[in-house]
C-alpha atoms as a PDB file:
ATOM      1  CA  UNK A   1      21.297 -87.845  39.155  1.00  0.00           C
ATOM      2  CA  UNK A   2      23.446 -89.996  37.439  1.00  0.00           C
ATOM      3  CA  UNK A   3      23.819 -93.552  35.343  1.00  0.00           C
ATOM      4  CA  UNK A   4      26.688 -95.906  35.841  1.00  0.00           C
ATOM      5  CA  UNK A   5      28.481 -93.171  37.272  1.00  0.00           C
ATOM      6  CA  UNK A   6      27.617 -90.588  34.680  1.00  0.00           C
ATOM      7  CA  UNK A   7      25.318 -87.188  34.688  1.00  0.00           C
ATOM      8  CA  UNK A   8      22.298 -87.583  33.174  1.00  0.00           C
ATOM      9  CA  UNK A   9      20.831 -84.952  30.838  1.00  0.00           C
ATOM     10  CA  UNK A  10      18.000 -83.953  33.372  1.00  0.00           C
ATOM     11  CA  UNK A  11      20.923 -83.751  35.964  1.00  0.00           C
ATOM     12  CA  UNK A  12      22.919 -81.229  33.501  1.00  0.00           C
ATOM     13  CA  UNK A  13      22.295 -77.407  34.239  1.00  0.00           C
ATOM     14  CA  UNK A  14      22.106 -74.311  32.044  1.00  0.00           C
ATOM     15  CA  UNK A  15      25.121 -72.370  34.077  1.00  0.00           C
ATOM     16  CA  UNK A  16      26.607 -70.220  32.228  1.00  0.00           C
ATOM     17  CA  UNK A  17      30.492 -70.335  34.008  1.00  0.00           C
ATOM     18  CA  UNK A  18      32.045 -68.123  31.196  1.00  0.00           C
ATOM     19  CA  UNK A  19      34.282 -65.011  32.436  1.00  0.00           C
ATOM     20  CA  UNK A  20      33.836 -65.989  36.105  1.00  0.00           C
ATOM     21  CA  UNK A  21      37.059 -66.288  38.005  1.00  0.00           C
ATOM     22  CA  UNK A  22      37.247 -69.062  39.885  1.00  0.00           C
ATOM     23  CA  UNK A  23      39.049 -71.438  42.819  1.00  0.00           C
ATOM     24  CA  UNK A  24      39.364 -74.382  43.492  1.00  0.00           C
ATOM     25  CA  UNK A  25      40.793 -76.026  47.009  1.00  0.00           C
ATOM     26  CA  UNK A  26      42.111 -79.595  46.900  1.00  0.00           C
ATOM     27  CA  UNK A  27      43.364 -81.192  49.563  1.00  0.00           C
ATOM     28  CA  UNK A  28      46.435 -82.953  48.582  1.00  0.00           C
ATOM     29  CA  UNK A  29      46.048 -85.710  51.333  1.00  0.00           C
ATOM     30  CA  UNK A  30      43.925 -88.874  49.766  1.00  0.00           C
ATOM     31  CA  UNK A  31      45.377 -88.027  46.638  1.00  0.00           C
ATOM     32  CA  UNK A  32      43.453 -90.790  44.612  1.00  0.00           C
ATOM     33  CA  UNK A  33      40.245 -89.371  45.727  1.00  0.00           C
ATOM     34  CA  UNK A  34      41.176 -85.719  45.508  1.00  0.00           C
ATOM     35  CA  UNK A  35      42.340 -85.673  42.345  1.00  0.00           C
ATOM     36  CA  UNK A  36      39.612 -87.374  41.145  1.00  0.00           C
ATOM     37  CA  UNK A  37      37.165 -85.085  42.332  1.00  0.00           C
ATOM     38  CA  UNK A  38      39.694 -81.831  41.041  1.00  0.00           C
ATOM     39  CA  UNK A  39      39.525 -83.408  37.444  1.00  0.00           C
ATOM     40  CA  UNK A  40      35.949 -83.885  37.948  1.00  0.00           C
ATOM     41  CA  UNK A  41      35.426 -80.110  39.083  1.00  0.00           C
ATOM     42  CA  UNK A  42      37.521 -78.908  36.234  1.00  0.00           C
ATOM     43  CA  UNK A  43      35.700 -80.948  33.621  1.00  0.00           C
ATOM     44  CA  UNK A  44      32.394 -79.224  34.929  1.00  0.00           C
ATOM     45  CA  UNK A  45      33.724 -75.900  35.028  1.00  0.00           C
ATOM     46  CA  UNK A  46      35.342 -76.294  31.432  1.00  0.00           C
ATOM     47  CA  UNK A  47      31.636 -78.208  29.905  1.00  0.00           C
ATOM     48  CA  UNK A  48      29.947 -74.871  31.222  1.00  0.00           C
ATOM     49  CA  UNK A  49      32.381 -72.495  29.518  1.00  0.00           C
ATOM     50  CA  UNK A  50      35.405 -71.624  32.091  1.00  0.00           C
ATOM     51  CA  UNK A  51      38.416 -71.432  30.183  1.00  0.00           C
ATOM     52  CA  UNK A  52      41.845 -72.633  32.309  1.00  0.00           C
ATOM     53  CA  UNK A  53      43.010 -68.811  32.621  1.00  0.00           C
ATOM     54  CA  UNK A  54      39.895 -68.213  34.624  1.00  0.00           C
ATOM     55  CA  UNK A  55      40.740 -71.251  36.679  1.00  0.00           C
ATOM     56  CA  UNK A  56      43.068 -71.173  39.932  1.00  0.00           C
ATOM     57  CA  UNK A  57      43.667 -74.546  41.887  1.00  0.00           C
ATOM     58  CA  UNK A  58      44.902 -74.046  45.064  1.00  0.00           C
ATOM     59  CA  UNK A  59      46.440 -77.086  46.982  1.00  0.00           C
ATOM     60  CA  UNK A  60      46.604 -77.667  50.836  1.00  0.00           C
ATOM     61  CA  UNK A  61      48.080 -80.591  52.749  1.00  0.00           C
ATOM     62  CA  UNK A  62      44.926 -82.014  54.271  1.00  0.00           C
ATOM     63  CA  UNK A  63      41.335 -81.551  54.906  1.00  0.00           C
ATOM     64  CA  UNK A  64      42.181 -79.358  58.271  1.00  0.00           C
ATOM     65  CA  UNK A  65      44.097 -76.282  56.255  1.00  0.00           C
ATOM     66  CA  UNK A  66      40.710 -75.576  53.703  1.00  0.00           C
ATOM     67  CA  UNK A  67      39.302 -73.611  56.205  1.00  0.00           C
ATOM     68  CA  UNK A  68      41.958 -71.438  56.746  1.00  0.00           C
ATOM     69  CA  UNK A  69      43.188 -71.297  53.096  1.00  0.00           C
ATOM     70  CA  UNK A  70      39.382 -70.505  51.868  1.00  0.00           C
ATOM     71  CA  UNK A  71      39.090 -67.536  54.080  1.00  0.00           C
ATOM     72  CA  UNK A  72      42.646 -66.529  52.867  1.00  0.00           C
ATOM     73  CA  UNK A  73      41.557 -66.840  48.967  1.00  0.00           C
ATOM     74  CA  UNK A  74      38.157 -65.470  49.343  1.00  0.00           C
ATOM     75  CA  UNK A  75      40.467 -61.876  50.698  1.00  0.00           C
ATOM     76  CA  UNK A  76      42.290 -61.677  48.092  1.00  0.00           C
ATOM     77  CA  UNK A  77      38.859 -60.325  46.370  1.00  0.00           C
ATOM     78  CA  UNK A  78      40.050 -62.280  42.616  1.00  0.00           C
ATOM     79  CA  UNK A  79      37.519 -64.777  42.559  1.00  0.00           C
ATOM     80  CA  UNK A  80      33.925 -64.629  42.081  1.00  0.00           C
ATOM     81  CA  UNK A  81      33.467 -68.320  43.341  1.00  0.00           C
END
């Protein structure tokens, strides 16, 4: 739910993200958009207790490689989302 572009307080959830590893994929094509929604991702992880070093962004050229470099990521068995 949101306001003018902004999470509500009913929209905000109680998730606890602190001492999960996590990754993020970003497709580096549509840059304005995708790095948008990768400091918007961050932000959320960071408001529900992440800290960076738990944090790995990994970049692709376009939407086609996130497949591919999700199923790689997920085997490296380092992330727990």
């Amino acid at each position: 739910m949101t306001s003018r572009g902004r999470p509500t307080e009913a929209g905000r959830g109680t998730v606890d993200a602190a001492g999960l590893r996590v990754a993020v994929l970003v497709s580096r094509f549509n840059a304005d958009v995708t790095e948008r929604l990768l400091e918007g991702a961050l932000s959320c992880l960071r408001e529900h207790g992440a800290s960076d070093a738990d944090i790995d962004v990994y970049l692709v050229p376009g939407a086609w490689e996130l497949p591919q470099a999700a199923a790689r990521v997920a085997a490296l068995g380092r992330h727990d989302a």
